[in-house]
Protein backbone atom coordinates (compact mmCIF):
# COMPACT_ATOMS: atom_id res chain seq x y z
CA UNK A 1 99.58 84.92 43.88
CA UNK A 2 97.24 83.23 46.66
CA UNK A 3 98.67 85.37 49.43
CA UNK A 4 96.86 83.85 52.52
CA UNK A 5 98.67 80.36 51.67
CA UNK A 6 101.44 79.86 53.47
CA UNK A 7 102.68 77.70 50.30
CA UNK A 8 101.27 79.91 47.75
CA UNK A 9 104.09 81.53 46.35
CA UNK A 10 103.74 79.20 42.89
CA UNK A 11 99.95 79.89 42.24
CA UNK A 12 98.35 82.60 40.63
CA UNK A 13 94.77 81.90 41.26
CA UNK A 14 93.31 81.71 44.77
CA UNK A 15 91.50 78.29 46.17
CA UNK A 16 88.13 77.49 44.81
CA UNK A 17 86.41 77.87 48.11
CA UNK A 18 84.65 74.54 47.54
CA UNK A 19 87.91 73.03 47.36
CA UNK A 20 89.45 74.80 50.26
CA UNK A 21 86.56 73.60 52.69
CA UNK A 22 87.06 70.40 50.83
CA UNK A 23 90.73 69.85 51.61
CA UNK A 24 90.85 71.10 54.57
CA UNK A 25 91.32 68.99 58.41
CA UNK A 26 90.74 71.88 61.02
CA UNK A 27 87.49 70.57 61.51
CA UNK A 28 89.30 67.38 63.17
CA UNK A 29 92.92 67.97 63.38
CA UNK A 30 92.24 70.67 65.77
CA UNK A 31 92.76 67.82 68.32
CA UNK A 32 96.32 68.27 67.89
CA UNK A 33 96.83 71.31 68.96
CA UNK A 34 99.11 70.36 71.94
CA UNK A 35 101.03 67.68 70.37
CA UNK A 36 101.78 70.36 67.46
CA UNK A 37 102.97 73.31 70.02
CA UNK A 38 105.18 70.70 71.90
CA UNK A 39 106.87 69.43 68.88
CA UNK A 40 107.30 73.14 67.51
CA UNK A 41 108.98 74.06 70.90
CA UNK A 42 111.60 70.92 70.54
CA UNK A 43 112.18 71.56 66.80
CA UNK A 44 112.90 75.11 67.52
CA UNK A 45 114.97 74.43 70.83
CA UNK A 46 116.89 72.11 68.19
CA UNK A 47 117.61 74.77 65.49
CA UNK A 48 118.50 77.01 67.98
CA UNK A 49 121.17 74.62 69.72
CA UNK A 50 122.77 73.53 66.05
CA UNK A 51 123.00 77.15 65.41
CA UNK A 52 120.22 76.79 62.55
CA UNK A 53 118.37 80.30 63.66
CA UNK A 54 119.57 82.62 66.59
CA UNK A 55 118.77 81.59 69.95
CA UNK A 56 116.72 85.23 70.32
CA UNK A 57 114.33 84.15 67.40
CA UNK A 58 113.66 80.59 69.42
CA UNK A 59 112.89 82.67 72.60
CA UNK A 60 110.34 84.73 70.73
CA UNK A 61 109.36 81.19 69.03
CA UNK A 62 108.63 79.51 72.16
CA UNK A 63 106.97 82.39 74.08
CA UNK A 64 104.70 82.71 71.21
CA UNK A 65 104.02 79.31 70.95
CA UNK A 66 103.25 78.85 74.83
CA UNK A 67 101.09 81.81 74.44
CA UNK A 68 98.87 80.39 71.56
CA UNK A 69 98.45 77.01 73.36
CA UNK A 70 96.67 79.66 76.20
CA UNK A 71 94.96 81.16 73.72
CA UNK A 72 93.68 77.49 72.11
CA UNK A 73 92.66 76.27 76.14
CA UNK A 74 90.94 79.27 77.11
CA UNK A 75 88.63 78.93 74.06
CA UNK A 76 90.25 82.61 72.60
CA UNK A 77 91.60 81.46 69.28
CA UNK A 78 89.65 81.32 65.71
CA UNK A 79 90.87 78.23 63.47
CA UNK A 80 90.38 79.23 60.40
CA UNK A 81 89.33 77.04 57.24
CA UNK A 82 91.20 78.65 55.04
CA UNK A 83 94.74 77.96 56.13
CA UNK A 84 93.34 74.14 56.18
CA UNK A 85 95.20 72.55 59.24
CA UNK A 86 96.48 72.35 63.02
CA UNK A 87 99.76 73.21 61.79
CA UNK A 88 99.52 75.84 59.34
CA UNK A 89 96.81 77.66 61.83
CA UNK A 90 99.23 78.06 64.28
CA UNK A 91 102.32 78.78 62.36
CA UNK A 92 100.35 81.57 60.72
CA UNK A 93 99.23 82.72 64.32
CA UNK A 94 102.76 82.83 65.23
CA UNK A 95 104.05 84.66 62.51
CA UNK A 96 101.41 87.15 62.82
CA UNK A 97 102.28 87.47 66.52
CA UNK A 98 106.00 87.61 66.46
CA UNK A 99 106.93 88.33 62.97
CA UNK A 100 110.14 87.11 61.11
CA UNK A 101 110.96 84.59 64.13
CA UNK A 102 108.01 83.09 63.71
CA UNK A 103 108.61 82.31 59.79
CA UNK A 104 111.80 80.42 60.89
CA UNK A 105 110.24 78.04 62.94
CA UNK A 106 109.51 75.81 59.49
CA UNK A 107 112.97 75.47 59.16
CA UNK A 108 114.29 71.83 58.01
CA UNK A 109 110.83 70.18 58.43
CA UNK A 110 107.60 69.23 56.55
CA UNK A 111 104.43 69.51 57.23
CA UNK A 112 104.62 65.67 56.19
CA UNK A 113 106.96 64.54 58.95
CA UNK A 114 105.10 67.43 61.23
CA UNK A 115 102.06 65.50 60.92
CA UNK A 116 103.74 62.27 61.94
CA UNK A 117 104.83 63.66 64.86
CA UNK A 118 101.88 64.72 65.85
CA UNK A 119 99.52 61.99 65.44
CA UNK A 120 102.54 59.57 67.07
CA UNK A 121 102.76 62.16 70.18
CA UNK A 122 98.73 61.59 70.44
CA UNK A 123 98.53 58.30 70.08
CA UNK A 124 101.22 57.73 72.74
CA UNK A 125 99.62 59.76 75.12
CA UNK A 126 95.83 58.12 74.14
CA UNK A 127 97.12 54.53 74.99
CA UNK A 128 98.56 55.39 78.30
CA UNK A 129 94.95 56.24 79.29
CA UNK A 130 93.07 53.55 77.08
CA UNK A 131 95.27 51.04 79.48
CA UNK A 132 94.59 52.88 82.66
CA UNK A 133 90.73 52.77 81.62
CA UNK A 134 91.47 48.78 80.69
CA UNK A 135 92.78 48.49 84.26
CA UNK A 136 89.89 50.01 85.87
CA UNK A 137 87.43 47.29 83.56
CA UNK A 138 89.70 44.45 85.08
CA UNK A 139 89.52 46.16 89.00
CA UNK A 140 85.53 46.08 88.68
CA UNK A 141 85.78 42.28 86.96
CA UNK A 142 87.64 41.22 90.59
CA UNK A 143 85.54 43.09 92.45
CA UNK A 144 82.69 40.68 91.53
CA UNK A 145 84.60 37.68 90.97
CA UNK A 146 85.68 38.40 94.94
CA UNK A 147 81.99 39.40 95.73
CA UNK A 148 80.38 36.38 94.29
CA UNK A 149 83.02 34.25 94.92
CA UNK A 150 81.10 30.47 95.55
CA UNK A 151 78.55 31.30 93.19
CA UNK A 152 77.93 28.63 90.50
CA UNK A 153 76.53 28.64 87.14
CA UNK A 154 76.13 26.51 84.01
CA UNK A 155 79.04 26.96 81.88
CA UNK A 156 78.17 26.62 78.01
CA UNK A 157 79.39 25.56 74.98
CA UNK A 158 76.86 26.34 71.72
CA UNK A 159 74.99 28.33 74.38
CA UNK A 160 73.89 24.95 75.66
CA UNK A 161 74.15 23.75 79.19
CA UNK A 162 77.79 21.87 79.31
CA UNK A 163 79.32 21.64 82.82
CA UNK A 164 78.89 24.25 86.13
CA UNK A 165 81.96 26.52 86.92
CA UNK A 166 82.17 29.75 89.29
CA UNK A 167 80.16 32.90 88.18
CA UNK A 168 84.28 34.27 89.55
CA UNK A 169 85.66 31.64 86.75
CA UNK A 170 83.60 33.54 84.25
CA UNK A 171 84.53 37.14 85.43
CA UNK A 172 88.65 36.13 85.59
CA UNK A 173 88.14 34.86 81.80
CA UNK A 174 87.68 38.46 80.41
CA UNK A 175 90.13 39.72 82.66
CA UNK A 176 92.63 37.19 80.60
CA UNK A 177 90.92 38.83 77.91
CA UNK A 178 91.70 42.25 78.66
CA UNK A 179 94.95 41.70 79.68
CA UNK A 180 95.85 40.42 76.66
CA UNK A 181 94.64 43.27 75.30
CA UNK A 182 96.49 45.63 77.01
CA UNK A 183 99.87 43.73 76.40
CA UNK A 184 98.96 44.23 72.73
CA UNK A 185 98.54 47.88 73.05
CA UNK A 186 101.88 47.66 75.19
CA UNK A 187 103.47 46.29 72.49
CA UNK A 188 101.96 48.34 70.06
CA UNK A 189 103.02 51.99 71.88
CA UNK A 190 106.71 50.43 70.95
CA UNK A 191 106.23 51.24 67.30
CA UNK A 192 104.15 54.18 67.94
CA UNK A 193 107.38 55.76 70.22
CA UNK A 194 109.54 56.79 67.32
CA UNK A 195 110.35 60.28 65.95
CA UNK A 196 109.49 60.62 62.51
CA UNK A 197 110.31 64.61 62.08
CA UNK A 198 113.52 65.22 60.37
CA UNK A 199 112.45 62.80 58.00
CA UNK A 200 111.38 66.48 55.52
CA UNK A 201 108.68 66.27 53.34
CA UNK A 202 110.34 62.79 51.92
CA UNK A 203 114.20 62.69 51.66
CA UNK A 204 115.53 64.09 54.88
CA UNK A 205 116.61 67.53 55.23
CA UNK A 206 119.91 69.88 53.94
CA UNK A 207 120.08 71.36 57.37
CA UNK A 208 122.37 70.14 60.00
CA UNK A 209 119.63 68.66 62.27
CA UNK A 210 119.82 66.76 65.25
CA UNK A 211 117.13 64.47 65.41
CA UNK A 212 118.79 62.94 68.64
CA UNK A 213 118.13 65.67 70.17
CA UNK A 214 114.44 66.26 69.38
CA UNK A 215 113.92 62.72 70.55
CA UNK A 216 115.25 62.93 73.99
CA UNK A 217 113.27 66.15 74.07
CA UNK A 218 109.86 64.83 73.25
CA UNK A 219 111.13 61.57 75.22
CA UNK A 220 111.30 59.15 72.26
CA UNK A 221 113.59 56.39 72.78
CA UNK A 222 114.50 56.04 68.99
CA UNK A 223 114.32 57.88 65.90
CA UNK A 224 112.92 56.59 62.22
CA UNK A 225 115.66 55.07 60.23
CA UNK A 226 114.33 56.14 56.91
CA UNK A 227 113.03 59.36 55.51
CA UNK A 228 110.53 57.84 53.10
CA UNK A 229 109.05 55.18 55.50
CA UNK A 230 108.38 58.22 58.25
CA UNK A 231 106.60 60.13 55.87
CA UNK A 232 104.21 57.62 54.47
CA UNK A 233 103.74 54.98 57.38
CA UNK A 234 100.49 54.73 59.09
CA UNK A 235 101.48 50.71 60.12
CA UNK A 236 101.15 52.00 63.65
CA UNK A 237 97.74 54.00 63.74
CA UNK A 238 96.83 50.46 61.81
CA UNK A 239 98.35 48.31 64.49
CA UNK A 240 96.52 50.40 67.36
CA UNK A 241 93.30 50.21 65.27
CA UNK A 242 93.82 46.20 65.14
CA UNK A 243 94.29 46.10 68.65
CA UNK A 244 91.38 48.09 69.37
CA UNK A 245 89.25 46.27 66.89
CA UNK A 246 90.45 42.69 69.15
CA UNK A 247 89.74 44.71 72.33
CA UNK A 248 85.88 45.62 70.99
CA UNK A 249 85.16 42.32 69.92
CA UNK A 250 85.92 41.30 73.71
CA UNK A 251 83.34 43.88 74.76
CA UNK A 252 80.90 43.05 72.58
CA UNK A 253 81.06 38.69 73.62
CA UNK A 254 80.35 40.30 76.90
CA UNK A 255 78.31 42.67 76.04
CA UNK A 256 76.31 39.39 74.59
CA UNK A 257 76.49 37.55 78.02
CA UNK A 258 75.12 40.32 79.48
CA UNK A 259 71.98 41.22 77.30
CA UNK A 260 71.25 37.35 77.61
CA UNK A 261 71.88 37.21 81.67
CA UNK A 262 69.64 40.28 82.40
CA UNK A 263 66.64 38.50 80.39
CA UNK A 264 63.34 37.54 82.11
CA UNK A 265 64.73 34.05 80.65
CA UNK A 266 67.90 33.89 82.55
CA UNK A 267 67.71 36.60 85.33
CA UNK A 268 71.03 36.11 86.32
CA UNK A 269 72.21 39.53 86.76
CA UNK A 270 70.84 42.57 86.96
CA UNK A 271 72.24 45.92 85.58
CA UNK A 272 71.69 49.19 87.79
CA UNK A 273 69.03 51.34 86.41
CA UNK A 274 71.81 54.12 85.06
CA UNK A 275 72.75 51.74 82.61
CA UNK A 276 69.34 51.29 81.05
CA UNK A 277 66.25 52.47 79.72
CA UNK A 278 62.65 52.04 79.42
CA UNK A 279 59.99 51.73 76.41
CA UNK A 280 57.99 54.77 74.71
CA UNK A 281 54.87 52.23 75.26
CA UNK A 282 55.81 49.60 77.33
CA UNK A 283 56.18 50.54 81.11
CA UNK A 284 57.61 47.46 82.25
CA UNK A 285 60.54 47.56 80.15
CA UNK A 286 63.99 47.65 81.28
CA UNK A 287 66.42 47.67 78.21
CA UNK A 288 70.05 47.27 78.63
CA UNK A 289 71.38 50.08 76.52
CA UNK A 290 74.56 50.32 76.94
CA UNK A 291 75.79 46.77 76.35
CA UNK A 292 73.82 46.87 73.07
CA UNK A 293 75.47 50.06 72.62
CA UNK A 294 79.01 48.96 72.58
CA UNK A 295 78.35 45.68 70.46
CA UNK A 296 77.17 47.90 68.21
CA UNK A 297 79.79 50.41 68.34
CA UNK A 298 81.96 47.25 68.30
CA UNK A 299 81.13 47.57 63.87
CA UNK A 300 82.24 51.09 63.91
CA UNK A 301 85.16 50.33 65.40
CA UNK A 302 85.58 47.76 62.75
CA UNK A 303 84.80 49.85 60.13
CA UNK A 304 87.21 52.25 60.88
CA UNK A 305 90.41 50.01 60.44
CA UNK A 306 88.97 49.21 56.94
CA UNK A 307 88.77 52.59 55.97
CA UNK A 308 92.33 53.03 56.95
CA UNK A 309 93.30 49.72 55.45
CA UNK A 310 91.75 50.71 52.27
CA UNK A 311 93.47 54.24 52.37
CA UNK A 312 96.79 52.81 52.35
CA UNK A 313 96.61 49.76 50.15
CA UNK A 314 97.79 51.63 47.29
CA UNK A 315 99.53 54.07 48.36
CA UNK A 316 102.66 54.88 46.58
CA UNK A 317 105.86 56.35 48.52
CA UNK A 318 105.73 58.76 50.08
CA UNK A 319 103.44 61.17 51.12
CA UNK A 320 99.84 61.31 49.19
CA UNK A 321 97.09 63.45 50.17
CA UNK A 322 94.77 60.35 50.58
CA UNK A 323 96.97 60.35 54.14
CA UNK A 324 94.80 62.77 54.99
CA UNK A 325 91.88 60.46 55.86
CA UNK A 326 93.86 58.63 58.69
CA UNK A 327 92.62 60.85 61.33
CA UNK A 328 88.89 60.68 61.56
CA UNK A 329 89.06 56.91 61.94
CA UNK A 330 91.87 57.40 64.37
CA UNK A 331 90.22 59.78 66.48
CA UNK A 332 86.31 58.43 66.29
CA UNK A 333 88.81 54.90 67.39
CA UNK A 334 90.31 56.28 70.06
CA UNK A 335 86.41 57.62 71.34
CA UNK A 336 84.83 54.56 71.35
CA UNK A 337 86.94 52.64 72.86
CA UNK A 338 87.58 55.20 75.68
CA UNK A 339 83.95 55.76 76.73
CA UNK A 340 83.37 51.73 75.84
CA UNK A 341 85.79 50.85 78.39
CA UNK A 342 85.09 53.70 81.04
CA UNK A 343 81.16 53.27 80.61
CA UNK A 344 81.53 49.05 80.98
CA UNK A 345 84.12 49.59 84.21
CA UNK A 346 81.26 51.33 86.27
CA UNK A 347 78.53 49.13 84.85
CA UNK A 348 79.93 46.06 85.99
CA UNK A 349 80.98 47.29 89.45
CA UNK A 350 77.34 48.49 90.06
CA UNK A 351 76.21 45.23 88.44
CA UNK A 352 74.41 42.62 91.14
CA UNK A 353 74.66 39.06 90.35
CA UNK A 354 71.33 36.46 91.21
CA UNK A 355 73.60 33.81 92.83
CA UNK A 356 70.42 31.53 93.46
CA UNK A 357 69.46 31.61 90.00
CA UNK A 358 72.50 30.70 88.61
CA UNK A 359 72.74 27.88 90.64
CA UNK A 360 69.30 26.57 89.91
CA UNK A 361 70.01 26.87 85.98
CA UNK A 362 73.34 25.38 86.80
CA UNK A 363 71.62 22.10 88.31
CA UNK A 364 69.83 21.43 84.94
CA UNK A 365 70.37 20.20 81.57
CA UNK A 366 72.44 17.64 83.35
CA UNK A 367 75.54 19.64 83.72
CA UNK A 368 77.31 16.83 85.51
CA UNK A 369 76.76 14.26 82.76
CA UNK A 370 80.79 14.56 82.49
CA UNK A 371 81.90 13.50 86.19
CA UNK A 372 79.78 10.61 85.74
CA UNK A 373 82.15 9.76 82.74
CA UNK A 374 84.99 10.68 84.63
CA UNK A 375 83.58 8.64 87.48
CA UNK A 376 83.26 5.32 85.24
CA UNK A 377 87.14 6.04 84.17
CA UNK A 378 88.21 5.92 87.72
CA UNK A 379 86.48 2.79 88.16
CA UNK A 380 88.47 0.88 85.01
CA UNK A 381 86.15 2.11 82.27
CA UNK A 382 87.51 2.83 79.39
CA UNK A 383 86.34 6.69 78.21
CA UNK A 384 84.54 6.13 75.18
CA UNK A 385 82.70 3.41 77.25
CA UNK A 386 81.73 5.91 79.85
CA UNK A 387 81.05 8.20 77.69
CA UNK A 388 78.24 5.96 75.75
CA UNK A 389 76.81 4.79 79.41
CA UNK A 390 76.26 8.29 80.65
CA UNK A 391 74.49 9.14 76.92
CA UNK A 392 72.11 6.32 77.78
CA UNK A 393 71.77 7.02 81.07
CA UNK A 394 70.86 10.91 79.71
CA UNK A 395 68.61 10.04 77.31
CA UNK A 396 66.61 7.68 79.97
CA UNK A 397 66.49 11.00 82.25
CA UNK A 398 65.10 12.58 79.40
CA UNK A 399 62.02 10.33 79.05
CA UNK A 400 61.67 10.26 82.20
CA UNK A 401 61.27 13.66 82.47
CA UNK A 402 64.37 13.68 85.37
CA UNK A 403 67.73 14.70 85.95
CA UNK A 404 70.93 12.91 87.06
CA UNK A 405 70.98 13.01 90.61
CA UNK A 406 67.65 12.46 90.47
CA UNK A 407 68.37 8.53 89.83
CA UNK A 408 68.04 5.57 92.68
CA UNK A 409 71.08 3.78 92.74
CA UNK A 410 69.41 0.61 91.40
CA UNK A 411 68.68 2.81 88.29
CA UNK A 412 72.43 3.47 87.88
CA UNK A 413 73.12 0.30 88.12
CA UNK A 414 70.80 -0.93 84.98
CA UNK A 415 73.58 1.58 83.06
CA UNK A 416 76.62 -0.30 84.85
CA UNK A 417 77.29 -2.56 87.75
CA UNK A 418 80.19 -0.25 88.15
CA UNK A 419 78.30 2.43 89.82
CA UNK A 420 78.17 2.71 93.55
CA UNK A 421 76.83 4.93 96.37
CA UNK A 422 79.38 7.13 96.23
CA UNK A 423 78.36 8.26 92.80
CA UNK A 424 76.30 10.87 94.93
CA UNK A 425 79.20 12.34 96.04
CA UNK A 426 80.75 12.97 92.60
CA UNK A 427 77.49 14.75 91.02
CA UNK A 428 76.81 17.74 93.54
CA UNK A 429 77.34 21.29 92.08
CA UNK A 430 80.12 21.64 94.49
CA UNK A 431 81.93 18.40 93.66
CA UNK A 432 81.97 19.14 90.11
CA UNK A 433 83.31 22.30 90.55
CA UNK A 434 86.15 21.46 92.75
CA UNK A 435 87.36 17.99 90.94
CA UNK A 436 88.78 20.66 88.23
CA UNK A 437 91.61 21.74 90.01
CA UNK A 438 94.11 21.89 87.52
CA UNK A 439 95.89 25.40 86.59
CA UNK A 440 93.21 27.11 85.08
CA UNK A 441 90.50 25.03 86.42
CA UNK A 442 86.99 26.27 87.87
CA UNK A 443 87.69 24.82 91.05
CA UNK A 444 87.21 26.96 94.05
CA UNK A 445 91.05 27.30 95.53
CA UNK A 446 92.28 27.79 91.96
CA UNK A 447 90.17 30.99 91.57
CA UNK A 448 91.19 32.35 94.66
CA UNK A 449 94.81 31.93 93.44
CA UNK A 450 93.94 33.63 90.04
CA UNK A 451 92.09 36.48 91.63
CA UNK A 452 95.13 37.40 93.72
CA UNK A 453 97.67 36.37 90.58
CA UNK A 454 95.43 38.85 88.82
CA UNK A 455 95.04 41.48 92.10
CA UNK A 456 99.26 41.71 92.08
CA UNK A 457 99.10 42.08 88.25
CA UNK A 458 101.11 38.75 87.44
């Protein structure tokens, strides 16, 4: 018989020792240490109430239990390969500790809806700080939307010059961004916050549980409704990598924006020198690291909801040991989009923004080609009209090797008779900005109001 396997009692020849190193999640699953002692303590505070085991051996249970979660902070306690897991390392600790108690804890569960528990208690506790670290991105984004509140820049559209809006317009756009992300791991934690263990390996449990009970415990508003779903589904850990996935790809656009801004080209911003590096061979370099970083990291990220996708496409009910690969792409998830987010909220706070050059690249590539249009419309022009005048008007500009404002008045007026003085006063920077003062417009009292919307979390 395999005696150091807590399920060995069936087997007559030990583990091939490639195959128990193999098998085996300590490595990672260590992690879940805390989740696994806290959900032990419930489930034996449970058995003990229903009058499963006496009320001395859940006592000795939790005492032993607290005392190994010491043991596991203070550095003091040897995982060992060979009993393959979080859970069965402890459970054998415990036995060994308190004796027959300690073999009682297993009692009406699985180490299938054990695992549930655990990674859901994790996960829970991991998006509760993933949105506190989104908030903090969002706090630095208004911090230089407020600080560089009347700067302008060129907008774009196919990274081409299109119209000038507020460098604050651009910052409040990834907070939208952000916060949408956040609602989706808000809605997410829903499905996460429900108690799977009770649910037995996959058909529920002989014992008279009370899986109520557990939940208020561990503070779970609801409980699984069937057995076989709580054992097998991972929809959630998929739904949180989703999320994540959407919440990278935001980090990498900017990350984008911000490799492109801190050019020699554009010189728009520049990043503070913690957040860079320099060349092996080229002093003058100044490299911006970790914005490269994350849009690359933004692939693993990627990566690691196809993995999981792939694990469970097959997957017939219930449990399968393929299961067993949800974690590492869970956990390396949950990293990357911790220290993406914490590392991106202090580099854009420290961040300083070249006002005049945005402005200067905002008065080219005739930005304000459209309030010309707009312009014509208000004086009885028909759009598509405008809209062919101004192209003209462009491409003579471009010959001429000037820009719109650039233009007498008796030049505007070999475009359209329409045209007046007060054209001037319709093409500034400023004017442009401010004419778009619709809700969710660039204009300079509508960003105010968003900043503060944002500021009081609305």
């Amino acid at each position: 018989m395999t005696k150091d396997k807590l399920w060995g009692g069936r087997f007559t020849q030990p583990t091939d020792k490639f195959v128990e190193e193999f098998t085996a999640s300590i490595d990672f699953d260590k992690r879940l240490y805390h989740q696994d002692i806290r959900g032990s303590i419930a489930h034996a505070r449970m058995l003990g109430k229903q009058g499963i085991i006496p009320m001395e051996d859940v006592e000795e249970i939790i005492h032993g239990l607290q005392e190994i979660l010491r043991q596991i902070e203070s550095g003091h306690f040897d995982f060992s390969v060979a009993l393959e897991d979080i859970h069965m390392n402890i459970e054998s600790r415990l036995s060994a500790k308190i004796g027959e108690a300690g073999k009682r804890l297993h009692t009406g569960r699985s180490r299938n809806d054990q695992v549930a528990l655990d990674i859901r208690l994790y996960l829970r506790d991991e998006i509760v700080e993933i949105a506190a670290y989104i908030e903090m991105l969002v706090d630095a984004l208004l911090f230089q939307a407020e600080e560089n509140l009347g700067v302008i820049m060129p907008g774009y559209t196919h990274l081409q010059t299109a119209q000038p809006i507020l460098f604050a317009h651009h910052m409040l756009a990834y907070v939208e961004m952000f916060r949408r992300d956040a609602g989706r791991l808000e809605d997410c934690l829903k499905r996460v916050n429900v108690l799977p263990l009770g649910a037995g390996a996959l058909a529920g449990t002989t014992f008279p549980i009370d899986r109520e009970h557990v939940a208020e415990l561990l503070e779970f508003p609801q409980v699984t409704r069937n057995s076989l779903d709580s054992v097998s589904d991972r929809d959630f850990a998929l739904e949180f990598m989703s999320a994540s996935s959407i919440l990278m790809m935001h980090l990498s656009r900017f990350s984008e924006e911000l490799i492109l801004w801190s050019t020699s080209e554009f010189r728009f911003i520049d990043l503070s020198d913690g957040f860079c590096t320099g060349s092996s061979i080229m002093p003058q370099k100044k490299n911006p690291d970790v914005p490269e970083l994350v849009r690359g990291k933004t692939g693993r990220v990627y990566g690691n909801l196809m993995a999981l996708l792939t694990v469970m496409k097959s997957l017939p009910l219930a449990y399968n040991k393929d299961m067993q690969e949800d974690k590492e792409p869970l956990f390396d998830t949950i990293d990357t989009v911790k220290g993406s987010l914490k590392i991106f909220a202090e580099m854009i706070r420290e961040m300083r923004v070249n006002g005049d050059t945005m402005r200067a690249a905002a008065a080219k590539g005739f930005s304000t080609a459209t309030d010309v249009a707009d312009y014509l419309v208000r004086k009885g022009m028909a759009f598509r009209d405008a809209h062919e005048v101004v192209g003209k008007s462009v491409a003579y500009c471009i010959a001429q090797g000037r820009d719109l404002p650039e233009l007498t008045l008796q030049e505007w007026q070999v475009f359209s008779d329409r045209i007046g003085e007060d054209i001037y006063d319709c093409i500034t920077l400023e004017a442009s900005v401010n004419a778009r003062a619709a809700t969710g417009g660039t204009a300079l009292e509508r960003v105010k109001e968003e900043i503060e919307r944002a500021k009081s979390g609305r």
